[in-house]
PDB file of N, CA and C in Angstrom:
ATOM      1  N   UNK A   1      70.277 143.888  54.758  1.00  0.00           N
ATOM      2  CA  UNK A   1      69.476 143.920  53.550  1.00  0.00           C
ATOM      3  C   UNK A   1      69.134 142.485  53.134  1.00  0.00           C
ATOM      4  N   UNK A   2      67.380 142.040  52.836  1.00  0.00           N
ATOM      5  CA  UNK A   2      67.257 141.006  52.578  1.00  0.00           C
ATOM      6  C   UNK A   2      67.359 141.312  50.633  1.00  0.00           C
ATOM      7  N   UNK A   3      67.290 139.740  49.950  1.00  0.00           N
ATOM      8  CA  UNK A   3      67.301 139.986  48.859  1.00  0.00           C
ATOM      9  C   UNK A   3      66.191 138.836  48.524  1.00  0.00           C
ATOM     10  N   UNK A   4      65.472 138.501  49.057  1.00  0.00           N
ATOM     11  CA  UNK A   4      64.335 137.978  48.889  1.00  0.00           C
ATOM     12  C   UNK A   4      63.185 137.896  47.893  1.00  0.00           C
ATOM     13  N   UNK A   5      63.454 139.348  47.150  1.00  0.00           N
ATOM     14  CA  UNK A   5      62.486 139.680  45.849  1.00  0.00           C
ATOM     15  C   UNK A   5      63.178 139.360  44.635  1.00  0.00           C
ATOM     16  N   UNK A   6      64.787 138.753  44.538  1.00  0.00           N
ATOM     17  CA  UNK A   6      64.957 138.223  43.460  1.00  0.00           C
ATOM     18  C   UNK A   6      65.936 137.149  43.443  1.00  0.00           C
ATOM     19  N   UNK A   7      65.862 136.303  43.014  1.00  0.00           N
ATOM     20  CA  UNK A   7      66.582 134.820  42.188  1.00  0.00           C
ATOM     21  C   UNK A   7      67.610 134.968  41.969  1.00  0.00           C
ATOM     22  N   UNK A   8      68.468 134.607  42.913  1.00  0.00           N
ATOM     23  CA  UNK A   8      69.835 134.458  43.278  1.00  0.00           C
ATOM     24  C   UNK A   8      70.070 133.029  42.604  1.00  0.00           C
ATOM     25  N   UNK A   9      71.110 133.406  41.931  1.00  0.00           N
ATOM     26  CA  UNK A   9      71.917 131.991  41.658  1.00  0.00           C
ATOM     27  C   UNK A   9      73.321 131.492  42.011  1.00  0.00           C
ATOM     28  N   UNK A  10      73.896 130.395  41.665  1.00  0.00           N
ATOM     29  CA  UNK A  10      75.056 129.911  41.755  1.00  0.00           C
ATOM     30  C   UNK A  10      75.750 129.760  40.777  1.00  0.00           C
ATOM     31  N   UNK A  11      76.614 129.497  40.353  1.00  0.00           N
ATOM     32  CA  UNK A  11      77.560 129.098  39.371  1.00  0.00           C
ATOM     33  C   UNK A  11      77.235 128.390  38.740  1.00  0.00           C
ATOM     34  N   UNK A  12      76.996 127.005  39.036  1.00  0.00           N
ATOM     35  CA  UNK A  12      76.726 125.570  37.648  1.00  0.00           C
ATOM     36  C   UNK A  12      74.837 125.941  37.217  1.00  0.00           C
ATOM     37  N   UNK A  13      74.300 126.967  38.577  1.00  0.00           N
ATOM     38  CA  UNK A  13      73.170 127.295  37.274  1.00  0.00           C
ATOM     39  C   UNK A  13      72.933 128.409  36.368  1.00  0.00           C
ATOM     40  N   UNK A  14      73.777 129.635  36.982  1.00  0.00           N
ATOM     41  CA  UNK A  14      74.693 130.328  35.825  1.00  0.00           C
ATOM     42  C   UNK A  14      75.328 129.575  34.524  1.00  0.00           C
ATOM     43  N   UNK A  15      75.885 129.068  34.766  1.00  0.00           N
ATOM     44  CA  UNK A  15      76.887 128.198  33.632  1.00  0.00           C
ATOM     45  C   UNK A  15      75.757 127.471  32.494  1.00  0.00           C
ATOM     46  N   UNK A  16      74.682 126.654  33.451  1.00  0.00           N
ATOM     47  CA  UNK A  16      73.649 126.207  32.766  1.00  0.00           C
ATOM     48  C   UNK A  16      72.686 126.485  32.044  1.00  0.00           C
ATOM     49  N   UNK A  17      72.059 127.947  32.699  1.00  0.00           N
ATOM     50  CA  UNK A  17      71.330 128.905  31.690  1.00  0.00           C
ATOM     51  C   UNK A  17      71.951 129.402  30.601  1.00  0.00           C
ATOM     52  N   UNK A  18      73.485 129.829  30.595  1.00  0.00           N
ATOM     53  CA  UNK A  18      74.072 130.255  29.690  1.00  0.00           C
ATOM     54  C   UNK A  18      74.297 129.437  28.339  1.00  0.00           C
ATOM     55  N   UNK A  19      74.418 127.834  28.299  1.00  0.00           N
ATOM     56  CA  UNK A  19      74.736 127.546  27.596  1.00  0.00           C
ATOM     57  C   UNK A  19      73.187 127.060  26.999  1.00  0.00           C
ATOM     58  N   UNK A  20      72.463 127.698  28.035  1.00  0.00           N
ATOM     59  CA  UNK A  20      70.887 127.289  27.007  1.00  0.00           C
ATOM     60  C   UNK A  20      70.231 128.648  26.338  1.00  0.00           C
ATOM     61  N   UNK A  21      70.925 129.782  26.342  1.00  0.00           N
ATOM     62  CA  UNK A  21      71.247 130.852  25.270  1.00  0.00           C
ATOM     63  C   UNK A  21      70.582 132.186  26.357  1.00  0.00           C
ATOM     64  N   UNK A  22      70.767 131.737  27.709  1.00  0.00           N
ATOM     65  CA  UNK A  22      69.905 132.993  28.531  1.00  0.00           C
ATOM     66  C   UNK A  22      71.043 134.585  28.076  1.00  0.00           C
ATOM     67  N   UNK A  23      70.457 135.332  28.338  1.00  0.00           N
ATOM     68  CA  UNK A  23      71.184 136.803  27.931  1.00  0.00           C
ATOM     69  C   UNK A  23      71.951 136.833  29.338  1.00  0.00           C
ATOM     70  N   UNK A  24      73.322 137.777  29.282  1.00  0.00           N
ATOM     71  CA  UNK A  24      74.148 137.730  30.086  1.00  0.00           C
ATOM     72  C   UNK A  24      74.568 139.265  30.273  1.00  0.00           C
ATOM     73  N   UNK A  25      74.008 139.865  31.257  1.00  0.00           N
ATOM     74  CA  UNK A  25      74.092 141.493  31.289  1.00  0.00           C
ATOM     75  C   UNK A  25      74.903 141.667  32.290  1.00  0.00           C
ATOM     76  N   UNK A  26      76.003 142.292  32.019  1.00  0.00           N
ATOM     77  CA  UNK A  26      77.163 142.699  33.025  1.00  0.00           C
ATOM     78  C   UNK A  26      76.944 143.902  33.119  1.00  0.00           C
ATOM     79  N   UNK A  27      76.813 144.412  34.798  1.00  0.00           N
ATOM     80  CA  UNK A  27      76.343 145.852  34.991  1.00  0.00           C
ATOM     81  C   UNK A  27      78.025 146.447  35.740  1.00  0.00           C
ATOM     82  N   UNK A  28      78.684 145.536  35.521  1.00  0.00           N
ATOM     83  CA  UNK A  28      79.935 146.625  36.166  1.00  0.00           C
ATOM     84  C   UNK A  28      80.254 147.818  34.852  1.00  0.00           C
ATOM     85  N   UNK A  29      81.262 148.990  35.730  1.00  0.00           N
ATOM     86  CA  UNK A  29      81.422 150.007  34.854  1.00  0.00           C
ATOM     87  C   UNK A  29      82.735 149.803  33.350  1.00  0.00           C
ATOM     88  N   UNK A  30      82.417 150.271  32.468  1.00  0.00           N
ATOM     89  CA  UNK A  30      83.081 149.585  31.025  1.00  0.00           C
ATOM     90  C   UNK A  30      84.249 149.146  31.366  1.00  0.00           C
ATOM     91  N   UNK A  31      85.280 150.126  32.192  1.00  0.00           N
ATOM     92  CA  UNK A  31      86.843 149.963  32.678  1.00  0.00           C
ATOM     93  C   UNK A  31      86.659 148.648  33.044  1.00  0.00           C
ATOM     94  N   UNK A  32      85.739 147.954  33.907  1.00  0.00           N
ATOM     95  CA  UNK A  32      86.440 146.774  34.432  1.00  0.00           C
ATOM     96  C   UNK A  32      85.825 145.910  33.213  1.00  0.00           C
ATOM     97  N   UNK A  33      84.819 145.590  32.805  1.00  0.00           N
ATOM     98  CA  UNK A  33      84.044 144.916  31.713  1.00  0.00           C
ATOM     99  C   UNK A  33      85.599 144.774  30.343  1.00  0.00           C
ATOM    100  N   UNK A  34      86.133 146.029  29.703  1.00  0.00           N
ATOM    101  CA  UNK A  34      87.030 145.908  29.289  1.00  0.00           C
ATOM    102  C   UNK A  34      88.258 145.132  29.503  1.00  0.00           C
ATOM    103  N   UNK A  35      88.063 144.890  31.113  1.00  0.00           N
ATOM    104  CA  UNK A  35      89.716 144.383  31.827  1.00  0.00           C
ATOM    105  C   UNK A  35      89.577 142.856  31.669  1.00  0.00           C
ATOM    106  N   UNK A  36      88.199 142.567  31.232  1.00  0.00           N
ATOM    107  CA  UNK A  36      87.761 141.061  31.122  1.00  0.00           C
ATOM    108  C   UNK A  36      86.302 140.871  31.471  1.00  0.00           C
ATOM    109  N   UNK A  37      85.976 139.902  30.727  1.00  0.00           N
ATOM    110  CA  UNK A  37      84.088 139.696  31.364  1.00  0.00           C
ATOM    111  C   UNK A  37      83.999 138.594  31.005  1.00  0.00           C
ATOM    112  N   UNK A  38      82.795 137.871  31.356  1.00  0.00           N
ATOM    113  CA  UNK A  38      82.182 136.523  31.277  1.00  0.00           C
ATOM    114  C   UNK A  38      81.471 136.402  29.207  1.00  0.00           C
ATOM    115  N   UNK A  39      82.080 135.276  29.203  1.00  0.00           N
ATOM    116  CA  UNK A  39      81.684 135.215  27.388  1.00  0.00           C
ATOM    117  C   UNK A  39      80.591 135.589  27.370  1.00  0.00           C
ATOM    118  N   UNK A  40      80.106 136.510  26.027  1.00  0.00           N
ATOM    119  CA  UNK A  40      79.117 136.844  25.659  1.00  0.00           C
ATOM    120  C   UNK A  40      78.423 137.507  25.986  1.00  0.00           C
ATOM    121  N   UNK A  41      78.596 138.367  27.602  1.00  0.00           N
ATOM    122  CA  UNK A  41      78.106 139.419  28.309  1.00  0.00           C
ATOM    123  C   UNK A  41      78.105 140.633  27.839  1.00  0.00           C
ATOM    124  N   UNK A  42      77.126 141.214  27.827  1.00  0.00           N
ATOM    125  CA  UNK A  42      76.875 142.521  27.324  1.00  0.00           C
ATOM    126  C   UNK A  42      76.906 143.384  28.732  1.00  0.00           C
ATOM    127  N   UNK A  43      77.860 144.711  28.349  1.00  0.00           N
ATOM    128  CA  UNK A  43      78.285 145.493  28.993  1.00  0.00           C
ATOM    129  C   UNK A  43      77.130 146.334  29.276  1.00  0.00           C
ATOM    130  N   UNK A  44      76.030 146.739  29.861  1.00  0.00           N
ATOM    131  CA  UNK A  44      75.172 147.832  30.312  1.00  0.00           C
ATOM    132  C   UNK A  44      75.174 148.451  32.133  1.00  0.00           C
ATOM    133  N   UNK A  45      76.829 149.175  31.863  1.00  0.00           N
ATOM    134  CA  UNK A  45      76.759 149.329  33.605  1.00  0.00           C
ATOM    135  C   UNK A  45      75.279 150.096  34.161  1.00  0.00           C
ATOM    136  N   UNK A  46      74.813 150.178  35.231  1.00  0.00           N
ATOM    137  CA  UNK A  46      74.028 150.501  35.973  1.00  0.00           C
ATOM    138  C   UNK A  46      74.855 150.353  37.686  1.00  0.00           C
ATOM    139  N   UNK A  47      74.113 151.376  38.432  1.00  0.00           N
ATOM    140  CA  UNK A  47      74.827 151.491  39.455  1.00  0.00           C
ATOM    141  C   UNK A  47      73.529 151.154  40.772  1.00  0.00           C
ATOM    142  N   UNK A  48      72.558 152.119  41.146  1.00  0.00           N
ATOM    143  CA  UNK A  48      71.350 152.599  41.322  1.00  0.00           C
ATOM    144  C   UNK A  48      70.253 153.795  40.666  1.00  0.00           C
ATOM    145  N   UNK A  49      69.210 153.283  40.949  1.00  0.00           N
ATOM    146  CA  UNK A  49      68.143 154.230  40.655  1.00  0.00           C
ATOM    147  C   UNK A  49      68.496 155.687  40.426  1.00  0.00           C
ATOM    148  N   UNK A  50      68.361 156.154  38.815  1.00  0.00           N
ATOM    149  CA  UNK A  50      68.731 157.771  38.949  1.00  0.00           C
ATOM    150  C   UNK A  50      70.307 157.927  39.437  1.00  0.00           C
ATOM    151  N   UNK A  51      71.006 157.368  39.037  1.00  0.00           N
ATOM    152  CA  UNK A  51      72.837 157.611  39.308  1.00  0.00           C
ATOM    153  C   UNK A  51      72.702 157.830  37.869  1.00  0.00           C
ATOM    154  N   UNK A  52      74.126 158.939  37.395  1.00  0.00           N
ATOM    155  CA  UNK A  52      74.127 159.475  36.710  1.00  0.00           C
ATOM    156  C   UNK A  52      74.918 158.819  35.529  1.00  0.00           C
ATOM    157  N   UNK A  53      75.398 157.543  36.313  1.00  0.00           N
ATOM    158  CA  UNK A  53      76.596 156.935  35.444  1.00  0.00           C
ATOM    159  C   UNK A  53      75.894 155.431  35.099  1.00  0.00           C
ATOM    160  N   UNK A  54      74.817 155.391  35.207  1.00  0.00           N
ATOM    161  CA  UNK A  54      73.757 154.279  34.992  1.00  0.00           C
ATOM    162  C   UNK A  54      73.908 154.231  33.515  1.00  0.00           C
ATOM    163  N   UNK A  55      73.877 153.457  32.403  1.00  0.00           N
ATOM    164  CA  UNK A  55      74.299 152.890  31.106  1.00  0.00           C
ATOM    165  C   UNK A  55      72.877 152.420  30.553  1.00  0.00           C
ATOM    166  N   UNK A  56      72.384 151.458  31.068  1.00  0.00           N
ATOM    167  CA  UNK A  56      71.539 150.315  31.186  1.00  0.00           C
ATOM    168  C   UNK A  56      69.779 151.494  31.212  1.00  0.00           C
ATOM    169  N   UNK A  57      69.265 151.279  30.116  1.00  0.00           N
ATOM    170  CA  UNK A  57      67.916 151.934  30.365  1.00  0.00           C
ATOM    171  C   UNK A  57      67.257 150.748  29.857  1.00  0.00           C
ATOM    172  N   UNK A  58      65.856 150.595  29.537  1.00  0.00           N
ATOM    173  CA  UNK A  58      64.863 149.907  29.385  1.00  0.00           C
ATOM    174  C   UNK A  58      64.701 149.543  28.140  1.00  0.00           C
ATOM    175  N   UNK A  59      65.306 150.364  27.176  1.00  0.00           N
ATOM    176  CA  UNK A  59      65.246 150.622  25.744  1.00  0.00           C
ATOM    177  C   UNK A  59      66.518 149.532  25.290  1.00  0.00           C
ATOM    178  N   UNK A  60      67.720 149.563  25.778  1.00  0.00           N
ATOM    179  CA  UNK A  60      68.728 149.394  25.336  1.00  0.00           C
ATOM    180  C   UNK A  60      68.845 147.863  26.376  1.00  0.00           C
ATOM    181  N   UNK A  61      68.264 147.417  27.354  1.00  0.00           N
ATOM    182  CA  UNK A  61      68.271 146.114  27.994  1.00  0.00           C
ATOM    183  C   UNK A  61      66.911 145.187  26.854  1.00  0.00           C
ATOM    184  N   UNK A  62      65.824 146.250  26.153  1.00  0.00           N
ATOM    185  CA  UNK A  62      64.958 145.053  25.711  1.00  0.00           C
ATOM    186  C   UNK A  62      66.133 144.895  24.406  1.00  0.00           C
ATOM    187  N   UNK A  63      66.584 146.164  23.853  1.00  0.00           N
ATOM    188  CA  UNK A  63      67.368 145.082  22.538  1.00  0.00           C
ATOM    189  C   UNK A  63      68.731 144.318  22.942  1.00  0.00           C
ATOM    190  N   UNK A  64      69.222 144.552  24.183  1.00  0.00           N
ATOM    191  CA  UNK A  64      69.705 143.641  24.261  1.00  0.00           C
ATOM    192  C   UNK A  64      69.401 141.849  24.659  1.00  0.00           C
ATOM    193  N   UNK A  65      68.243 141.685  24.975  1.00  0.00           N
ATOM    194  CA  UNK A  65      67.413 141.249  25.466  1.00  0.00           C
ATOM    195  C   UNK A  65      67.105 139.858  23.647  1.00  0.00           C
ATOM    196  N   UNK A  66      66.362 140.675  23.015  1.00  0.00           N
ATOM    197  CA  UNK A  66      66.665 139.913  21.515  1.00  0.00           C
ATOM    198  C   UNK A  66      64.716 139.853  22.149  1.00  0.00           C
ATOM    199  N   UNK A  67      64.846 138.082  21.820  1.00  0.00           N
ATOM    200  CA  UNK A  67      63.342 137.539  21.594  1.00  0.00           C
ATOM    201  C   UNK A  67      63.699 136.409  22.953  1.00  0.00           C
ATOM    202  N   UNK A  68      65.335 136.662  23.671  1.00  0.00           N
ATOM    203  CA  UNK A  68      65.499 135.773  24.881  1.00  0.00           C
ATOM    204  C   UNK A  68      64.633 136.125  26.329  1.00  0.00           C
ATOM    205  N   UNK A  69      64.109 135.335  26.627  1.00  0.00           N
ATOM    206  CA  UNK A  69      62.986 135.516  27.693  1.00  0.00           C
ATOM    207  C   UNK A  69      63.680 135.126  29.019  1.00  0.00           C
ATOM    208  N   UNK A  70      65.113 134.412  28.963  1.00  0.00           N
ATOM    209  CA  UNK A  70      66.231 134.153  30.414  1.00  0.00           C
ATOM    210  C   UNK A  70      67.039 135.537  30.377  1.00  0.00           C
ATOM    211  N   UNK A  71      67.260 136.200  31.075  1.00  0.00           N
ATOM    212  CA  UNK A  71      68.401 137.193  31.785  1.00  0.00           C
ATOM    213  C   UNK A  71      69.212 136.988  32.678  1.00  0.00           C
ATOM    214  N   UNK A  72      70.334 137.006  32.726  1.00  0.00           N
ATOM    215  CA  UNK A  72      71.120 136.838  34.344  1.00  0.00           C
ATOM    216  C   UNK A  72      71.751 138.131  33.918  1.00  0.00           C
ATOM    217  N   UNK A  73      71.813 139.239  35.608  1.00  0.00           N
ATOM    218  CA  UNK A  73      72.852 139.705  35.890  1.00  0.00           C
ATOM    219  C   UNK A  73      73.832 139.711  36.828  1.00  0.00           C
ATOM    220  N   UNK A  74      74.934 139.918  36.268  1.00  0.00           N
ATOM    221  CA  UNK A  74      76.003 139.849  36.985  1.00  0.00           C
ATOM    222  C   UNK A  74      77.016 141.131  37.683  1.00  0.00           C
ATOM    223  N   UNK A  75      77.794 141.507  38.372  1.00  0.00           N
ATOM    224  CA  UNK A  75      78.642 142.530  38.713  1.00  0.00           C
ATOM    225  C   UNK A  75      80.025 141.874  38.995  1.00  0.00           C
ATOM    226  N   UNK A  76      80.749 142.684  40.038  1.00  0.00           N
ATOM    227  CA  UNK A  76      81.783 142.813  40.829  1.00  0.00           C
ATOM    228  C   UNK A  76      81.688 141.960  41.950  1.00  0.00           C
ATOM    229  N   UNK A  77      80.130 141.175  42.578  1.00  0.00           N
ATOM    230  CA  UNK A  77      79.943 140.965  43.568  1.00  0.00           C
ATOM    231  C   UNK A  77      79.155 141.898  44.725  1.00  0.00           C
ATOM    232  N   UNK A  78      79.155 143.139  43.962  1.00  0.00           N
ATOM    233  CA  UNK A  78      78.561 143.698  45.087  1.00  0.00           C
ATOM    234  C   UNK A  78      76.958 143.955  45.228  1.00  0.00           C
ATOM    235  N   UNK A  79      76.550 145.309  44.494  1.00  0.00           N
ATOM    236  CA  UNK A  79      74.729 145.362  44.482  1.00  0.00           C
ATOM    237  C   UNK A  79      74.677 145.817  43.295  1.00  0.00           C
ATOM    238  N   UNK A  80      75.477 146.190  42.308  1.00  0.00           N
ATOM    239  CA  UNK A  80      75.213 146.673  40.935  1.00  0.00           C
ATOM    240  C   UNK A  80      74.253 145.580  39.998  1.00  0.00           C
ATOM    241  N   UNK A  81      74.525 144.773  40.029  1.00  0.00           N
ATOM    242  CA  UNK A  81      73.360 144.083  39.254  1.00  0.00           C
ATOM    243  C   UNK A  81      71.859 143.590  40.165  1.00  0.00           C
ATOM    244  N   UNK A  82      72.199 143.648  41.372  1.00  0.00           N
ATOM    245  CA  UNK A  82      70.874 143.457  42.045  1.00  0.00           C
ATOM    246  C   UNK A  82      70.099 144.442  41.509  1.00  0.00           C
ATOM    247  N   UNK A  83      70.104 145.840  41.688  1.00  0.00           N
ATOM    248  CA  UNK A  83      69.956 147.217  41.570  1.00  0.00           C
ATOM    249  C   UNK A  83      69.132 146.573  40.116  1.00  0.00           C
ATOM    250  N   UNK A  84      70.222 147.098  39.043  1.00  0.00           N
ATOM    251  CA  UNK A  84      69.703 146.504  38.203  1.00  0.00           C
ATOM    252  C   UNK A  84      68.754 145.500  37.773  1.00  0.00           C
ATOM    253  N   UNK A  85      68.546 144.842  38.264  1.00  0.00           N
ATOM    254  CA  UNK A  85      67.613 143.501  38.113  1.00  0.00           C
ATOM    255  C   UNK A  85      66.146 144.442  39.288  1.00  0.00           C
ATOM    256  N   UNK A  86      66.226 144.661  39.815  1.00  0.00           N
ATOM    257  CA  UNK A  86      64.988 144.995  40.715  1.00  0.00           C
ATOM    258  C   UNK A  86      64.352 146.400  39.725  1.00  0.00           C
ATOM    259  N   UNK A  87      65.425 147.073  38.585  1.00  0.00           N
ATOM    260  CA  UNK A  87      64.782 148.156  38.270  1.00  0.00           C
ATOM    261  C   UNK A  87      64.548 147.797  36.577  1.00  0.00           C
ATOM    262  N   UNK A  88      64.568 146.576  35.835  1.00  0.00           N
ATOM    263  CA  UNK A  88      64.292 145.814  35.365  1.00  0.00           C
ATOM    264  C   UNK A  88      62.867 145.344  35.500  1.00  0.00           C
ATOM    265  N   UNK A  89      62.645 144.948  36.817  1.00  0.00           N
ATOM    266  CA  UNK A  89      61.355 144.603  36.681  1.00  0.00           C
ATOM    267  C   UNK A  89      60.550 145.808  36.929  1.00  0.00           C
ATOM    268  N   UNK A  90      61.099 146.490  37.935  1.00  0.00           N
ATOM    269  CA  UNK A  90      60.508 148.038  37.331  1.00  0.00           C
ATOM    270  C   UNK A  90      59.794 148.542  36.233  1.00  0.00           C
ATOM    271  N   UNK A  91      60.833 148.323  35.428  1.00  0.00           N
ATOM    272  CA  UNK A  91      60.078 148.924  33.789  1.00  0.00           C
ATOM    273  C   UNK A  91      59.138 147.777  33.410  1.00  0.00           C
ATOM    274  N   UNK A  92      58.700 146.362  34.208  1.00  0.00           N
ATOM    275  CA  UNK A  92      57.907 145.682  33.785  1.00  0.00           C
ATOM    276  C   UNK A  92      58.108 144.731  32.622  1.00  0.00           C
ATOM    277  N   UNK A  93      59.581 144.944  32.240  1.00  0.00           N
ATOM    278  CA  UNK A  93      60.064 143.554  31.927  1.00  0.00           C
ATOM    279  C   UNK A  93      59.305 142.206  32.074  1.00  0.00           C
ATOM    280  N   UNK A  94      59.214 142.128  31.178  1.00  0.00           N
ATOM    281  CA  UNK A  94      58.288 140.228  31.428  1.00  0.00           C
ATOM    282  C   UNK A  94      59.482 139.055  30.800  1.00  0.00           C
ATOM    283  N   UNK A  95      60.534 139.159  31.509  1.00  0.00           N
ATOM    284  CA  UNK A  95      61.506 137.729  31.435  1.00  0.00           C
ATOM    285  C   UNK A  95      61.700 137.122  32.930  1.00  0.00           C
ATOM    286  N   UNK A  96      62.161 135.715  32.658  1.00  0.00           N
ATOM    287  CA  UNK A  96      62.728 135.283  33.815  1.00  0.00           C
ATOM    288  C   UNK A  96      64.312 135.749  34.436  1.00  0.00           C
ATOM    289  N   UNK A  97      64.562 136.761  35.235  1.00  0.00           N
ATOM    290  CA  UNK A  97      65.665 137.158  35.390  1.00  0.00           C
ATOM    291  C   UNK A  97      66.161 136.777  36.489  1.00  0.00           C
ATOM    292  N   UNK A  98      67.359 136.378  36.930  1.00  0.00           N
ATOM    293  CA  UNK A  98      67.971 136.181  38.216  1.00  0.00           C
ATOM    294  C   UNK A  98      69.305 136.841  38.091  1.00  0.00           C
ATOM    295  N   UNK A  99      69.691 136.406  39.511  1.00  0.00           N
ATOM    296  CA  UNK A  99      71.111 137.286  39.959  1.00  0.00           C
ATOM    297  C   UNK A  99      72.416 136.464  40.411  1.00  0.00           C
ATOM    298  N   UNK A 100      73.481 136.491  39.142  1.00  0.00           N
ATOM    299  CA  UNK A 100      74.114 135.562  39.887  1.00  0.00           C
ATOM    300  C   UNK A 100      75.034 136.328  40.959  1.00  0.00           C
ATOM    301  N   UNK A 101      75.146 137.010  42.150  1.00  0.00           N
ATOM    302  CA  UNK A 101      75.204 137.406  43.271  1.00  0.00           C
ATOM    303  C   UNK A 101      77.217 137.457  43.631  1.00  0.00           C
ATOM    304  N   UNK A 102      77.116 135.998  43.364  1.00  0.00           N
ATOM    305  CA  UNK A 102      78.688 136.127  43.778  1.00  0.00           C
ATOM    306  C   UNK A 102      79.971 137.140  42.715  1.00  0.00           C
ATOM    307  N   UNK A 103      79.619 137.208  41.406  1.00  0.00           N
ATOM    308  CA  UNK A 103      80.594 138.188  40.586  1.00  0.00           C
ATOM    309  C   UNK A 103      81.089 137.615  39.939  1.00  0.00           C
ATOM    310  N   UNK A 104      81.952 138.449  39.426  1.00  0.00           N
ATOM    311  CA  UNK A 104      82.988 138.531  38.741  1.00  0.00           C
ATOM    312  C   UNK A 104      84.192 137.610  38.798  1.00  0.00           C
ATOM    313  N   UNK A 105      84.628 138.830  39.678  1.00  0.00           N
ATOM    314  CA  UNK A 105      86.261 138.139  40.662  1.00  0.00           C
ATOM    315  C   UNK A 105      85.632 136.837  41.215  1.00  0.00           C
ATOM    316  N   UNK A 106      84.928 135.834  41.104  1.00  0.00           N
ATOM    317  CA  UNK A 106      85.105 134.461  41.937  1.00  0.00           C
ATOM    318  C   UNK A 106      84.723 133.675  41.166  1.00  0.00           C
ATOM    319  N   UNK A 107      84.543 133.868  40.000  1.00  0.00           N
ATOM    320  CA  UNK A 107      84.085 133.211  38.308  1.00  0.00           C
ATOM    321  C   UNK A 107      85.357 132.598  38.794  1.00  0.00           C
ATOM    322  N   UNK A 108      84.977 131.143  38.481  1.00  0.00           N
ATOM    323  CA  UNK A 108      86.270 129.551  38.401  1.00  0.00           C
ATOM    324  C   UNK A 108      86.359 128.777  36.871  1.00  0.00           C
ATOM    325  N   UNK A 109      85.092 129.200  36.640  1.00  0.00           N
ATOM    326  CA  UNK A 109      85.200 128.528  34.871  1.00  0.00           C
ATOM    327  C   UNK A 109      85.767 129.384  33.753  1.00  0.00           C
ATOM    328  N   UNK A 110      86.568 128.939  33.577  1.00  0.00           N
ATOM    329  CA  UNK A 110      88.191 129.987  32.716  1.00  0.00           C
ATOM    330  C   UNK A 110      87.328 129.785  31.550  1.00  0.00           C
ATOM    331  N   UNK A 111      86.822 128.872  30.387  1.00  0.00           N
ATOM    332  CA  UNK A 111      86.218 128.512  29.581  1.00  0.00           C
ATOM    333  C   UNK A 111      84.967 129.771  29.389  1.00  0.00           C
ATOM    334  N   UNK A 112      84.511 130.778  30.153  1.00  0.00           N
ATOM    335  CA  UNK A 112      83.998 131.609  30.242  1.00  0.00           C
ATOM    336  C   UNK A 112      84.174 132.925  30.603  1.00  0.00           C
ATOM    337  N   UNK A 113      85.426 133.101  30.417  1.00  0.00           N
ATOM    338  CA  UNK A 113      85.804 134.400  30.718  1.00  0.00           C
ATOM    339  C   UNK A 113      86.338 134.874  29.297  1.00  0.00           C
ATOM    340  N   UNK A 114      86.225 136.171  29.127  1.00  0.00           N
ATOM    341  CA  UNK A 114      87.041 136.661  27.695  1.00  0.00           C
ATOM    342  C   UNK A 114      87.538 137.696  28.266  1.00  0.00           C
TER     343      UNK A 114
END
């Protein structure tokens, strides 16, 4: 699987958008989001297209969203926020969104975890 249609990031530009007020959408499911998440991340799990345990609709990502025009999502590491982010632009979303790809579990900046 290529991932070519969306904006993968790294860590220090994760870290960097964040502290310039980009929105921070964590698509893992609440159990782990509860067990800990990245500051200020809003919990909207999503899994794939039409899964039944999808959280995250169009309605509830623009208010989470505010009047912020940066998005990053994040997961576990695996495809839950890719997913998300590709069905994002789906609904025609007009922000700059990327993916920070690596997760959760490999977050190194303690200063950002709650």
């Amino acid at each position: 699987m290529t991932f070519d249609d969306v904006q993968i990031i790294d860590q220090s530009t994760t870290e960097r958008l964040l502290r310039d007020g980009a929105v921070l959408i964590d698509n893992r499911p609440e159990h782990k989001f509860q067990s800990g998440h990245l500051k200020g991340a809003i919990n909207l799990p999503y899994f794939k297209k039409d899964h039944p345990s999808n959280i995250m609709t169009k309605e509830n990502l623009l208010e989470a969203m505010g009047d912020q025009t940066v998005v990053v999502f994040y997961c576990s590491g695996a495809l839950r926020a890719y997913h998300a982010l590709k069905q994002a632009k789906a609904w025609g979303i007009d922000a700059q969104m990327y993916w920070y790809k690596d997760g959760f579990d490999v977050w190194k900046i303690t200063e950002w975890i709650e």
